[in-house]
Each structure stands twice: as C-alpha cells, then as structure tokens.
PDB file of N, CA and C in Angstrom:
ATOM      1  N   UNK A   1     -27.399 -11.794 -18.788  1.00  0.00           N
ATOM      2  CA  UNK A   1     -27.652 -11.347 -17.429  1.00  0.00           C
ATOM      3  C   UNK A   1     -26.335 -11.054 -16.696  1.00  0.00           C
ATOM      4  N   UNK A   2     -25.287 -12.007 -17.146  1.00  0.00           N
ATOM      5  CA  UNK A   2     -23.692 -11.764 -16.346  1.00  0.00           C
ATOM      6  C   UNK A   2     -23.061 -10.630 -16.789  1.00  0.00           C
ATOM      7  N   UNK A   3     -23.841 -10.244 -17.652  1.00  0.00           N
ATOM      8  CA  UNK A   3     -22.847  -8.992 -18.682  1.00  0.00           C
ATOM      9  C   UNK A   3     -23.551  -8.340 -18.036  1.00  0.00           C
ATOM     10  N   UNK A   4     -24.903  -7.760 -17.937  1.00  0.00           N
ATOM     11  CA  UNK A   4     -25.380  -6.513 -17.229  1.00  0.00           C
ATOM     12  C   UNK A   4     -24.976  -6.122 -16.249  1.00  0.00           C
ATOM     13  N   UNK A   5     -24.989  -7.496 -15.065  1.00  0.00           N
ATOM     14  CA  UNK A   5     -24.400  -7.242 -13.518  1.00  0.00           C
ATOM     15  C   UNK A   5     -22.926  -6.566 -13.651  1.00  0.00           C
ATOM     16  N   UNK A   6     -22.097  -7.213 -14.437  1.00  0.00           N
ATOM     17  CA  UNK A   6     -20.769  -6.991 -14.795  1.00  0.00           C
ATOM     18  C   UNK A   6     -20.219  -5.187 -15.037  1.00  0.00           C
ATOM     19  N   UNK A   7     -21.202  -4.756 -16.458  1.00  0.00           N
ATOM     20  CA  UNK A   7     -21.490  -3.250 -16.593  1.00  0.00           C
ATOM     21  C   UNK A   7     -21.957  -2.793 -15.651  1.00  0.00           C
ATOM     22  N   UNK A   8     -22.799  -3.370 -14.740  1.00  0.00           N
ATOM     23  CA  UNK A   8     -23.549  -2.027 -13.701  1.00  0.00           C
ATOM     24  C   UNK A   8     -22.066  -1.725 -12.782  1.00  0.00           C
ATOM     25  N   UNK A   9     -21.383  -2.594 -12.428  1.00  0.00           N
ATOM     26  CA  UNK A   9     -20.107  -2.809 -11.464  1.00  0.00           C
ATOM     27  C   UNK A   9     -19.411  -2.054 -11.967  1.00  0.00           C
ATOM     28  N   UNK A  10     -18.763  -1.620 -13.236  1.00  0.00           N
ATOM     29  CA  UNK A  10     -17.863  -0.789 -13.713  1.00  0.00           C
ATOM     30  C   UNK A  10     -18.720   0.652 -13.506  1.00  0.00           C
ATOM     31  N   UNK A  11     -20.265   0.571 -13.890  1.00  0.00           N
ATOM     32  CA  UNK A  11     -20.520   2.293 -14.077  1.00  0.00           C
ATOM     33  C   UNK A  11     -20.385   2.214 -12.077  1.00  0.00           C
ATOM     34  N   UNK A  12     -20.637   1.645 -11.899  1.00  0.00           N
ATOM     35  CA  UNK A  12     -20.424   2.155 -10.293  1.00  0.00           C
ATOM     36  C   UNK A  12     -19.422   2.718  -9.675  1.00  0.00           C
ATOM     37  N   UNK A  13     -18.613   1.350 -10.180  1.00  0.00           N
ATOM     38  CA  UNK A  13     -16.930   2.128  -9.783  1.00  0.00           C
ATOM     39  C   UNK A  13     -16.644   3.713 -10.858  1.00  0.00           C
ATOM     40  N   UNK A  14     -17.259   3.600 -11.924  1.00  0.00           N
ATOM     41  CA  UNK A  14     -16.922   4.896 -12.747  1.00  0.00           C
ATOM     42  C   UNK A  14     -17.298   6.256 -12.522  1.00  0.00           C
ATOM     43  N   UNK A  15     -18.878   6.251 -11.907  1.00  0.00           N
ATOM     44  CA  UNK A  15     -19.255   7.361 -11.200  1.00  0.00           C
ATOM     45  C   UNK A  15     -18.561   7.696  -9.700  1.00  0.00           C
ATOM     46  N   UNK A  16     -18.515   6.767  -9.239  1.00  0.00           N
ATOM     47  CA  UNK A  16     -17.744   6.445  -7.837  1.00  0.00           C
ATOM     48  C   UNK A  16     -16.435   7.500  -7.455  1.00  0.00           C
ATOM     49  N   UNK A  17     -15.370   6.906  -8.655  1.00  0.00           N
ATOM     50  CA  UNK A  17     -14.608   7.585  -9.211  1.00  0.00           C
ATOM     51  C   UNK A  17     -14.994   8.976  -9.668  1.00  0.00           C
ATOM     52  N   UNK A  18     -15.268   9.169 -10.471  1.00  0.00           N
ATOM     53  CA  UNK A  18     -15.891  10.867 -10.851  1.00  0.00           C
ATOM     54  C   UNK A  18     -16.470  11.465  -9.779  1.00  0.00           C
ATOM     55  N   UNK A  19     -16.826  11.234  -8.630  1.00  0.00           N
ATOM     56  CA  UNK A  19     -17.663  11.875  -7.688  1.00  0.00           C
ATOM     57  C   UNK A  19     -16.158  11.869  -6.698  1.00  0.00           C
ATOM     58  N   UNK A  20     -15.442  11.195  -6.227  1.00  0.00           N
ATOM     59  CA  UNK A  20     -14.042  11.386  -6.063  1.00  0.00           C
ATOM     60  C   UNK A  20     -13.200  12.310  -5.723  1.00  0.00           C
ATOM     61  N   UNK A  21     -12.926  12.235  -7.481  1.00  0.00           N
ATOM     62  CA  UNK A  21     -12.273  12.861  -8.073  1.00  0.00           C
ATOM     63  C   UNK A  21     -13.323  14.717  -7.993  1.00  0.00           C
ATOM     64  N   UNK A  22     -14.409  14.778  -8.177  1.00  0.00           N
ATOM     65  CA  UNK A  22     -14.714  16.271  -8.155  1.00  0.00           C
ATOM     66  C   UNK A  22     -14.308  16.627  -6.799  1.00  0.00           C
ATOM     67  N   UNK A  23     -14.704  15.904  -5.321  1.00  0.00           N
ATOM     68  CA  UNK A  23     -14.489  16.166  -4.194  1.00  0.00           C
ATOM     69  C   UNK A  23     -12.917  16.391  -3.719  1.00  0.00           C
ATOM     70  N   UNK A  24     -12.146  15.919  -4.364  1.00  0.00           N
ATOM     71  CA  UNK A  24     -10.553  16.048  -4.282  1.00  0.00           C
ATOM     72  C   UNK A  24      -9.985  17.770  -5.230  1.00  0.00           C
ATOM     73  N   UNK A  25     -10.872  17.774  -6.220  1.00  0.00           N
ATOM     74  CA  UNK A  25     -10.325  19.118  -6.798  1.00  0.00           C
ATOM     75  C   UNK A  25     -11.194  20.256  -6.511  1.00  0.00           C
ATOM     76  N   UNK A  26     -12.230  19.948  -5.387  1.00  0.00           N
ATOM     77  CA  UNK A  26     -12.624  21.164  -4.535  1.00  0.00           C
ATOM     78  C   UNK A  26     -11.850  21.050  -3.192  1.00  0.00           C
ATOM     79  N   UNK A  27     -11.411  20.257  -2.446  1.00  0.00           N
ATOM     80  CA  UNK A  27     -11.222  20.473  -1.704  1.00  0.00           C
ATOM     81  C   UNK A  27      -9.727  21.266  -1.792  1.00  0.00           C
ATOM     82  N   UNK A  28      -9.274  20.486  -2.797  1.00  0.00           N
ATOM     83  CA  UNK A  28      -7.523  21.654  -2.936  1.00  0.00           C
ATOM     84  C   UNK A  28      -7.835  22.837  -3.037  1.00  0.00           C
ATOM     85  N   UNK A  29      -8.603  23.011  -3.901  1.00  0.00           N
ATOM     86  CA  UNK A  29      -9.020  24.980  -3.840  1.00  0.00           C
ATOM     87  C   UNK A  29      -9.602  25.671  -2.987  1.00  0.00           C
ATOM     88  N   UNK A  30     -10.100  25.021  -1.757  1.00  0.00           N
ATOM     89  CA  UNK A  30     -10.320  25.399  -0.732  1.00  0.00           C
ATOM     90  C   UNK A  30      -9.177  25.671   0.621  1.00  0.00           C
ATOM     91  N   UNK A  31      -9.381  26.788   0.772  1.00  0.00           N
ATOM     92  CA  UNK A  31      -8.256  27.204   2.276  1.00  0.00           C
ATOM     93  C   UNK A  31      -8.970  27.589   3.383  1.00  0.00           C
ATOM     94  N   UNK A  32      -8.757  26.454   3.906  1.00  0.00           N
ATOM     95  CA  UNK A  32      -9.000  27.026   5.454  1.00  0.00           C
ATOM     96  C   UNK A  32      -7.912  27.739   6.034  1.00  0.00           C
ATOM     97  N   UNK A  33      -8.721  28.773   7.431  1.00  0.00           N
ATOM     98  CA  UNK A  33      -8.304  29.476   8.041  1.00  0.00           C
ATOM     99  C   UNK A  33      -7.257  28.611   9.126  1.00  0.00           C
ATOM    100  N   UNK A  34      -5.755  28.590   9.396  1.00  0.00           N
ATOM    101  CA  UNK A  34      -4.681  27.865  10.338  1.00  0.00           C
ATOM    102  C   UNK A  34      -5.356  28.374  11.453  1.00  0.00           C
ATOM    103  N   UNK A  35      -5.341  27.854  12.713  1.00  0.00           N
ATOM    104  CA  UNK A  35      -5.757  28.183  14.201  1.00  0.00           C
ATOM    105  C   UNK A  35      -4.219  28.372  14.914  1.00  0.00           C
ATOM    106  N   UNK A  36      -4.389  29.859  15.734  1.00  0.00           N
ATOM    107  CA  UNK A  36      -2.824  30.554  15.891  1.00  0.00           C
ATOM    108  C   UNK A  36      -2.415  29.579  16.844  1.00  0.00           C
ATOM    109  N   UNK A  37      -2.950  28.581  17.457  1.00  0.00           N
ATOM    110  CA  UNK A  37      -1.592  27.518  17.889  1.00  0.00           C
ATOM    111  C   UNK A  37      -1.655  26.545  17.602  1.00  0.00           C
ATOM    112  N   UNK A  38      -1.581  26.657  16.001  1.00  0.00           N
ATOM    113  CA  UNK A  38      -0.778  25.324  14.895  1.00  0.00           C
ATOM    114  C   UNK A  38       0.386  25.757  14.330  1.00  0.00           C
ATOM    115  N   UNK A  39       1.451  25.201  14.719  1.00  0.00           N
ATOM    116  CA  UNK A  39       2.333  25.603  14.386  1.00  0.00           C
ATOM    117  C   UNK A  39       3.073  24.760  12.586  1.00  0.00           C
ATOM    118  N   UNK A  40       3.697  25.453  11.736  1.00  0.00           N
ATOM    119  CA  UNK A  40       4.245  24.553  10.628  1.00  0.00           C
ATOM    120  C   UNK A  40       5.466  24.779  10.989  1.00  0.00           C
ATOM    121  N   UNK A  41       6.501  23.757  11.792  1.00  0.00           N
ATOM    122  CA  UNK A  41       7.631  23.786  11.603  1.00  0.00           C
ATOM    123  C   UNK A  41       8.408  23.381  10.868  1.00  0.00           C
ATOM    124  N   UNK A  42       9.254  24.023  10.020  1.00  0.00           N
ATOM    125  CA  UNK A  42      10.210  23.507   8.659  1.00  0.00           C
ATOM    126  C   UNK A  42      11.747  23.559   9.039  1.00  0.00           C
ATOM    127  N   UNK A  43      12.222  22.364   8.919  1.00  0.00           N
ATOM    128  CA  UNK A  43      13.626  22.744   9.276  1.00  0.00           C
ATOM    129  C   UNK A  43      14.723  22.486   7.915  1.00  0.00           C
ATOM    130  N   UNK A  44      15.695  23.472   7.728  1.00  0.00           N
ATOM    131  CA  UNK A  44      16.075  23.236   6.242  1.00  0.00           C
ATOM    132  C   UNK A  44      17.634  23.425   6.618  1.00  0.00           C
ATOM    133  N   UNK A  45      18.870  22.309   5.685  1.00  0.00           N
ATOM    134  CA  UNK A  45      19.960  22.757   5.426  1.00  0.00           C
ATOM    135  C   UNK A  45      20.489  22.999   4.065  1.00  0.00           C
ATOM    136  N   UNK A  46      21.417  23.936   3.812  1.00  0.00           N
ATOM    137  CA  UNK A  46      21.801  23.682   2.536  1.00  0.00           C
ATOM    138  C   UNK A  46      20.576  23.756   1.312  1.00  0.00           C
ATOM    139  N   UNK A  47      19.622  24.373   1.331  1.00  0.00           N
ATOM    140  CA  UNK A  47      18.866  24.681   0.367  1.00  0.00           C
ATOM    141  C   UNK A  47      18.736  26.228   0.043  1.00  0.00           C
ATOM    142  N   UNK A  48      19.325  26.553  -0.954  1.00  0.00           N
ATOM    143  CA  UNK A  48      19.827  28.269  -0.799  1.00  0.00           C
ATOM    144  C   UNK A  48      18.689  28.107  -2.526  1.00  0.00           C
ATOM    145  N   UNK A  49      19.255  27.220  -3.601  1.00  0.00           N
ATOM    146  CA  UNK A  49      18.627  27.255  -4.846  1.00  0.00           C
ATOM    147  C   UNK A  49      16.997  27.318  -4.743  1.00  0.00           C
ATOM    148  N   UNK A  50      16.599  26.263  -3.838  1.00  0.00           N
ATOM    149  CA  UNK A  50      15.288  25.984  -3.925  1.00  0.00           C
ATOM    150  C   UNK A  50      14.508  26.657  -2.680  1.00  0.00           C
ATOM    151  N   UNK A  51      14.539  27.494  -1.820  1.00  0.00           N
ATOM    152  CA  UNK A  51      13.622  27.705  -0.362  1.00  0.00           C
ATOM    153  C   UNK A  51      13.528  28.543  -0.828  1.00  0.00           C
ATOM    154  N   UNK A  52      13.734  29.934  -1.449  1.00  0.00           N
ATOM    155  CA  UNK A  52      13.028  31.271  -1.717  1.00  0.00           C
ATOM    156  C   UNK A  52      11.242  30.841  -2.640  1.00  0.00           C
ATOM    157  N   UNK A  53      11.433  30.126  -3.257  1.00  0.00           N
ATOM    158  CA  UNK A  53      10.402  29.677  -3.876  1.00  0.00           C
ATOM    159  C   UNK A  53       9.763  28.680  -3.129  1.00  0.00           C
ATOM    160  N   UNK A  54       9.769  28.003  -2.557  1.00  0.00           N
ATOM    161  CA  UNK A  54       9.067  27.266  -2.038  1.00  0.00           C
ATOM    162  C   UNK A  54       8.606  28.032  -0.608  1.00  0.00           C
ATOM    163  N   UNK A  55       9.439  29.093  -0.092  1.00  0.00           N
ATOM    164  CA  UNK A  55       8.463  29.359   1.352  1.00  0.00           C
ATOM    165  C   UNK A  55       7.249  30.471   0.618  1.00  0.00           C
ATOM    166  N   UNK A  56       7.726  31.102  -1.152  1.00  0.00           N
ATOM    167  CA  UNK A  56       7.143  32.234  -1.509  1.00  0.00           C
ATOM    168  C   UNK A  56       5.590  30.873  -1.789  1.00  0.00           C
ATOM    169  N   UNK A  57       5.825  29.882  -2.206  1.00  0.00           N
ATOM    170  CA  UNK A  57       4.626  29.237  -2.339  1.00  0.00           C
ATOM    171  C   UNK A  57       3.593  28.539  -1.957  1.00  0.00           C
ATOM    172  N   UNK A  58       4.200  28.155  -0.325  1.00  0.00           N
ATOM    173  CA  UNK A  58       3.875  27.392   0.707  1.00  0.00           C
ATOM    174  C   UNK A  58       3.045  28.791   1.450  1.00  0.00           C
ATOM    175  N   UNK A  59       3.501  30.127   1.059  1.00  0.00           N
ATOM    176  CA  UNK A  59       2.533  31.375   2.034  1.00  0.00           C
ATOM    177  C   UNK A  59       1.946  31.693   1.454  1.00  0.00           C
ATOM    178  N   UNK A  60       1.739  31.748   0.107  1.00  0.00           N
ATOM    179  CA  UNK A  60       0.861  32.215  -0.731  1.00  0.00           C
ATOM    180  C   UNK A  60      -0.730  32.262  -0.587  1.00  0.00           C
ATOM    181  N   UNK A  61      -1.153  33.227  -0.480  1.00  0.00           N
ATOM    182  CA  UNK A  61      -2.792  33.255  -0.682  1.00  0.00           C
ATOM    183  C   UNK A  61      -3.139  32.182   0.397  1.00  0.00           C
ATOM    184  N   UNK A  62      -2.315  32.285   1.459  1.00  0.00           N
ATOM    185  CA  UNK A  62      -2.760  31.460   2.895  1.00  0.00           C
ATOM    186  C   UNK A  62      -2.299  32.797   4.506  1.00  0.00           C
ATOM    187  N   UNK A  63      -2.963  32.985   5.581  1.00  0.00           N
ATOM    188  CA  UNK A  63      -3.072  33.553   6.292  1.00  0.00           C
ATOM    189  C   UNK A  63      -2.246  32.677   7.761  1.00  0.00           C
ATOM    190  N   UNK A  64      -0.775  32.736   7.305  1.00  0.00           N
ATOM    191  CA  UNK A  64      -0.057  31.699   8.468  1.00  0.00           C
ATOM    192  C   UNK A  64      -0.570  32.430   9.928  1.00  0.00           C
ATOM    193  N   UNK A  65      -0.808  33.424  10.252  1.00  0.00           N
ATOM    194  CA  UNK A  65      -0.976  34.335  11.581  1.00  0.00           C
ATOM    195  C   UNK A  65       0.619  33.764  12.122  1.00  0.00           C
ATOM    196  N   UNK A  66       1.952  34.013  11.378  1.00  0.00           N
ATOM    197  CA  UNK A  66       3.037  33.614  12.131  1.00  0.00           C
ATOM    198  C   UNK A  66       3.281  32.352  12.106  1.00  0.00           C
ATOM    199  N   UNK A  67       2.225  31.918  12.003  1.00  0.00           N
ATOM    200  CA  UNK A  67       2.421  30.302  12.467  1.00  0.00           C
ATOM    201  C   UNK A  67       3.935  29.275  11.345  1.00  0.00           C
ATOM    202  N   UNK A  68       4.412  30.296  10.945  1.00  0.00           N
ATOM    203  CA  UNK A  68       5.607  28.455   9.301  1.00  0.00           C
ATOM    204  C   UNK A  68       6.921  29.257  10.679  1.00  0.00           C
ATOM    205  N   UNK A  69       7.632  28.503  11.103  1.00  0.00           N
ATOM    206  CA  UNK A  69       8.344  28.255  12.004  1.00  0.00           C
ATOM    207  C   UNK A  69       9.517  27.680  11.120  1.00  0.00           C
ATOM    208  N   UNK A  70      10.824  28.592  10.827  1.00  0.00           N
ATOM    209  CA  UNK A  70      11.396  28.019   9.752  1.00  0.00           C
ATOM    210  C   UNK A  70      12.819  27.886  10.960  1.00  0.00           C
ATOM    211  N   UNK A  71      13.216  26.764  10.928  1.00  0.00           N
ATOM    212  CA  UNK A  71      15.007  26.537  11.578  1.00  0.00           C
ATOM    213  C   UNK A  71      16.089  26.040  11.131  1.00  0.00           C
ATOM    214  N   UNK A  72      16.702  26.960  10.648  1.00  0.00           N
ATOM    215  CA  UNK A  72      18.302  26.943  10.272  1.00  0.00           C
ATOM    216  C   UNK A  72      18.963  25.449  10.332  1.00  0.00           C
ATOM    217  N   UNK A  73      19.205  24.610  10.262  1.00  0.00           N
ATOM    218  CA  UNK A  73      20.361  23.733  10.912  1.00  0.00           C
ATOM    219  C   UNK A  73      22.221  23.649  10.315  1.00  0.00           C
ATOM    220  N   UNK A  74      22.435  25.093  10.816  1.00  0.00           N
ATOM    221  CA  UNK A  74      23.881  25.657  10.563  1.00  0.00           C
ATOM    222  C   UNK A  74      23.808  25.114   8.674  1.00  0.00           C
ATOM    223  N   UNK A  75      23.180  25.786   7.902  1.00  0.00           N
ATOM    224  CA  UNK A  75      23.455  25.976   6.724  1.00  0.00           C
ATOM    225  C   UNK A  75      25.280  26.277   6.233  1.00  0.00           C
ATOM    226  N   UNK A  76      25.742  26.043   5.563  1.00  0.00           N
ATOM    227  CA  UNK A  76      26.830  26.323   4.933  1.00  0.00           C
ATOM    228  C   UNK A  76      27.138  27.266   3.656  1.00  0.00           C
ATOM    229  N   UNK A  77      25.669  27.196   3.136  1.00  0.00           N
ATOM    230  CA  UNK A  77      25.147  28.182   2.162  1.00  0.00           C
ATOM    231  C   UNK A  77      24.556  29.144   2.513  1.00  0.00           C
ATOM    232  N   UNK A  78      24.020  30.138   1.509  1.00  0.00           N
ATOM    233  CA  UNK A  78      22.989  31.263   1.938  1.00  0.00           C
ATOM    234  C   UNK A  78      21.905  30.830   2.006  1.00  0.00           C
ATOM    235  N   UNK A  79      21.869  29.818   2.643  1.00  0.00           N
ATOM    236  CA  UNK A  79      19.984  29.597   3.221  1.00  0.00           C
ATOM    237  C   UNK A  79      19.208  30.270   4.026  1.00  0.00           C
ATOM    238  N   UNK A  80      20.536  30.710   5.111  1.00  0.00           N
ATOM    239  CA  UNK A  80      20.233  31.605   6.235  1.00  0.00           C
ATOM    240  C   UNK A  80      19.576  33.222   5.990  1.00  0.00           C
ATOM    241  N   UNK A  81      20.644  33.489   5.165  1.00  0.00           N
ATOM    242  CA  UNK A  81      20.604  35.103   4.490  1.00  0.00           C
ATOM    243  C   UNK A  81      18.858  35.033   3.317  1.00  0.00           C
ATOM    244  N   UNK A  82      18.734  34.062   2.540  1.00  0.00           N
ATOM    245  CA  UNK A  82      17.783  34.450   1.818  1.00  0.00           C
ATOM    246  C   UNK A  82      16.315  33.896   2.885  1.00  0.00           C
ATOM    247  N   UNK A  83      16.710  33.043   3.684  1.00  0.00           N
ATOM    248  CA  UNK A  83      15.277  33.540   4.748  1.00  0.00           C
ATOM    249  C   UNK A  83      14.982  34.896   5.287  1.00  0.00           C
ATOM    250  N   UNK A  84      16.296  35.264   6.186  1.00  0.00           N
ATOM    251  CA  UNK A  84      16.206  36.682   6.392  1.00  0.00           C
ATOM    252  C   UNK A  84      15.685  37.827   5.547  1.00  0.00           C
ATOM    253  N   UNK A  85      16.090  37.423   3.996  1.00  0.00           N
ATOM    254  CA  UNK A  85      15.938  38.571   3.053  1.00  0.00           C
ATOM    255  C   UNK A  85      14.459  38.098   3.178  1.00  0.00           C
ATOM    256  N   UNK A  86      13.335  37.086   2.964  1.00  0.00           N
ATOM    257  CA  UNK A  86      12.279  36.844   2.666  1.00  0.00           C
ATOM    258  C   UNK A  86      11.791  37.474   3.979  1.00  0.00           C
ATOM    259  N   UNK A  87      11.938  37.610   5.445  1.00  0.00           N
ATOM    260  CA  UNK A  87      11.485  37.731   6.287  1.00  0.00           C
ATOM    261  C   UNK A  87      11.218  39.692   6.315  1.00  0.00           C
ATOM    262  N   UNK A  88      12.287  40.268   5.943  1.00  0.00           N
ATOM    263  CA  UNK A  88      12.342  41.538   6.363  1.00  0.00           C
ATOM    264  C   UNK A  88      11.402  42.037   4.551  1.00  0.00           C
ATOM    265  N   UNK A  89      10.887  40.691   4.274  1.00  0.00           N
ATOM    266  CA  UNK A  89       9.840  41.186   3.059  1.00  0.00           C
ATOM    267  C   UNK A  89       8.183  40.966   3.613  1.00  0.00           C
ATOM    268  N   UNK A  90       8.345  40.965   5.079  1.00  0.00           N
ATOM    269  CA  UNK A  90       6.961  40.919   5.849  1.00  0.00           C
ATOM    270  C   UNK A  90       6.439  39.630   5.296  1.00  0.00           C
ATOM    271  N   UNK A  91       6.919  38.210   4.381  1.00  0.00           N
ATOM    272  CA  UNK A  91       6.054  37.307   4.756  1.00  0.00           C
ATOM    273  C   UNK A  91       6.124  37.016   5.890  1.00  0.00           C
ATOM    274  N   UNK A  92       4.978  36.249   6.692  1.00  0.00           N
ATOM    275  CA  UNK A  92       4.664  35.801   8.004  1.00  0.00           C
ATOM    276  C   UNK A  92       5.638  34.378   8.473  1.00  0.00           C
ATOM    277  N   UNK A  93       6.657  34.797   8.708  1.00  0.00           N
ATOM    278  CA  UNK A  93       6.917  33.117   9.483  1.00  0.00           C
ATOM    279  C   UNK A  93       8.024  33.769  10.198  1.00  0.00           C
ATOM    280  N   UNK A  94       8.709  32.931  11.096  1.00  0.00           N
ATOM    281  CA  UNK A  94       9.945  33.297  12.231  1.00  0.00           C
ATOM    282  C   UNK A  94      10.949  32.670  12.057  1.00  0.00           C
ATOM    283  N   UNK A  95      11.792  33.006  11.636  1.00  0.00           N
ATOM    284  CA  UNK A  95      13.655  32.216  11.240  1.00  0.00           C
ATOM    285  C   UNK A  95      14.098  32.080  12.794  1.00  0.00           C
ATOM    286  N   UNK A  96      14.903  30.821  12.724  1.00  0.00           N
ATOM    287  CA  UNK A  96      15.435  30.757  13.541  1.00  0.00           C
ATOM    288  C   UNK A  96      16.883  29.794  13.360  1.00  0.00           C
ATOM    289  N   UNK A  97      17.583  30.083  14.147  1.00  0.00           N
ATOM    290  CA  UNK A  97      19.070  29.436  13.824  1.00  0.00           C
ATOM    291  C   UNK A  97      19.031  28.197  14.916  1.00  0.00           C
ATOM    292  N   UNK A  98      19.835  27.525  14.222  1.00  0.00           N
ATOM    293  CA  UNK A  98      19.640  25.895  14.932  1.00  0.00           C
ATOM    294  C   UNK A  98      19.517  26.049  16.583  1.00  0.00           C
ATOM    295  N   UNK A  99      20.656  26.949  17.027  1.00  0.00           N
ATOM    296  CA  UNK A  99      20.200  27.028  18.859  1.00  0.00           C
ATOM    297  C   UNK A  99      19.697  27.168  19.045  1.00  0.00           C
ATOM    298  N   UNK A 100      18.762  28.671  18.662  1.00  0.00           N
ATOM    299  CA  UNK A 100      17.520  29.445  18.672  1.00  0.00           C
ATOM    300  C   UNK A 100      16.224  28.491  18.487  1.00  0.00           C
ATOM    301  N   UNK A 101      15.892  27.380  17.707  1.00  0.00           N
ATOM    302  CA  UNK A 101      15.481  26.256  17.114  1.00  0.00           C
ATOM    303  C   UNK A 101      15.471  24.882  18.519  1.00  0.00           C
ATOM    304  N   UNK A 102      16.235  25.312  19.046  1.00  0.00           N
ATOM    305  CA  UNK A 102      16.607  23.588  19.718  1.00  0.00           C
ATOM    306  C   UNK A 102      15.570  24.637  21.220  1.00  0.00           C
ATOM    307  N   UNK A 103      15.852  25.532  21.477  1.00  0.00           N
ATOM    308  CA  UNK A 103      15.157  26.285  22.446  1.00  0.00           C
ATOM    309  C   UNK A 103      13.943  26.243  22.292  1.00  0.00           C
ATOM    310  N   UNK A 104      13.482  26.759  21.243  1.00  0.00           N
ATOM    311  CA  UNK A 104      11.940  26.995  20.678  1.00  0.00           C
ATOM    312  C   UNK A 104      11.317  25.751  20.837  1.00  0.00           C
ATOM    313  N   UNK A 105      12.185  24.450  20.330  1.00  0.00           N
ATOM    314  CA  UNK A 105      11.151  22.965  20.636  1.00  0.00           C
ATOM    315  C   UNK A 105      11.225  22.715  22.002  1.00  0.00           C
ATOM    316  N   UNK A 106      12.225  22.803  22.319  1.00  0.00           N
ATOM    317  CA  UNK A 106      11.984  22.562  24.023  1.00  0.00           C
ATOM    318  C   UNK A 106      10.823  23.304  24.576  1.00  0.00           C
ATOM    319  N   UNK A 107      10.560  24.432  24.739  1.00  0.00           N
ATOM    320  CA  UNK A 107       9.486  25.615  24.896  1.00  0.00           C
ATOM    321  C   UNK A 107       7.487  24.631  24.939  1.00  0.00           C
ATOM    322  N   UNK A 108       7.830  23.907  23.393  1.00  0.00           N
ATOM    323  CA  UNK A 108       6.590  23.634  23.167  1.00  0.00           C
ATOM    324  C   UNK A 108       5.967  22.173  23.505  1.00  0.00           C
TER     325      UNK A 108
END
C-alpha cells in the first residue's frame, strides 16, 4: 500500500513536470506584440566583438515599433560605429551617445 501511494507521488510530480515543461516551450515560441510605450533600454561599453549579433538577434522576427533604446557609454572601441552601421540598416531601435542617453532618461 506504501509503495502505491509512493508511485502515484512520483507519476504526479512526472506528469506535473511534462505539462510544465510543454507550457514553457510554447510559450518561448510565442511573440507577443511590444506596446509603443515599452521601452527596451540597453546600455553597452566596449562590446564591438559581440553587439552586432546580439542586437541582429534580440530584433529578430520581433516588431520593436522603435521601442530597443540602445546608449553608448563613451565606448573606446567601435561599438559606436557598428550600431550606427546596424541602424542606417533600418533595424528599429535609436543609438544614442552617453549625453544624448543621460537626456533621454531624464525625459522619461
């Protein structure tokens, strides 16, 4: 009788789990629509190797309406230049340089 109660407790937690787990790998494949005053602000220094790919993947097959708010903080590298280059490639977000940046939060 202690063994049955025992098994029913594991299939519980086991389906439990599996029902979970399906609800977690629908919900990632699902995109909702951003509402135009949510803003994603990202602020980056010194990442010249890694931000072309990551803003190309963070916009991907998502509808920012403007909204990824990217700010400079005086880079030393070409972080600055390969936002710009990504920007004048019509993805959706707004560069801004650290002053430009310190203005914009004040604003909101």
């Amino acid at each position: 009788m202690f063994e049955m109660v025992i098994y029913g407790i594991i299939w519980c937690f086991a389906v439990y789990g599996i029902l979970v787990m399906i609800q977690e790998i629908t919900r990632n494949h699902t995109y909702h629509k951003i509402e135009e005053n949510t803003k994603l602000i990202l602020t980056v220094k010194n990442v010249e190797e890694g931000i072309e790919n990551y803003i190309r993947e963070l916009s991907c097959g998502r509808n920012f309406y403007n909204n990824l708010v990217v700010i400079d903080l005086n880079s030393e590298d070409d972080t600055l230049y390969i936002l710009k280059e990504l920007e004048k490639e019509n993805i959706n977000m707004k560069i801004l340089t650290y002053d430009e940046g310190k203005k914009y939060l004040e604003t909101i």
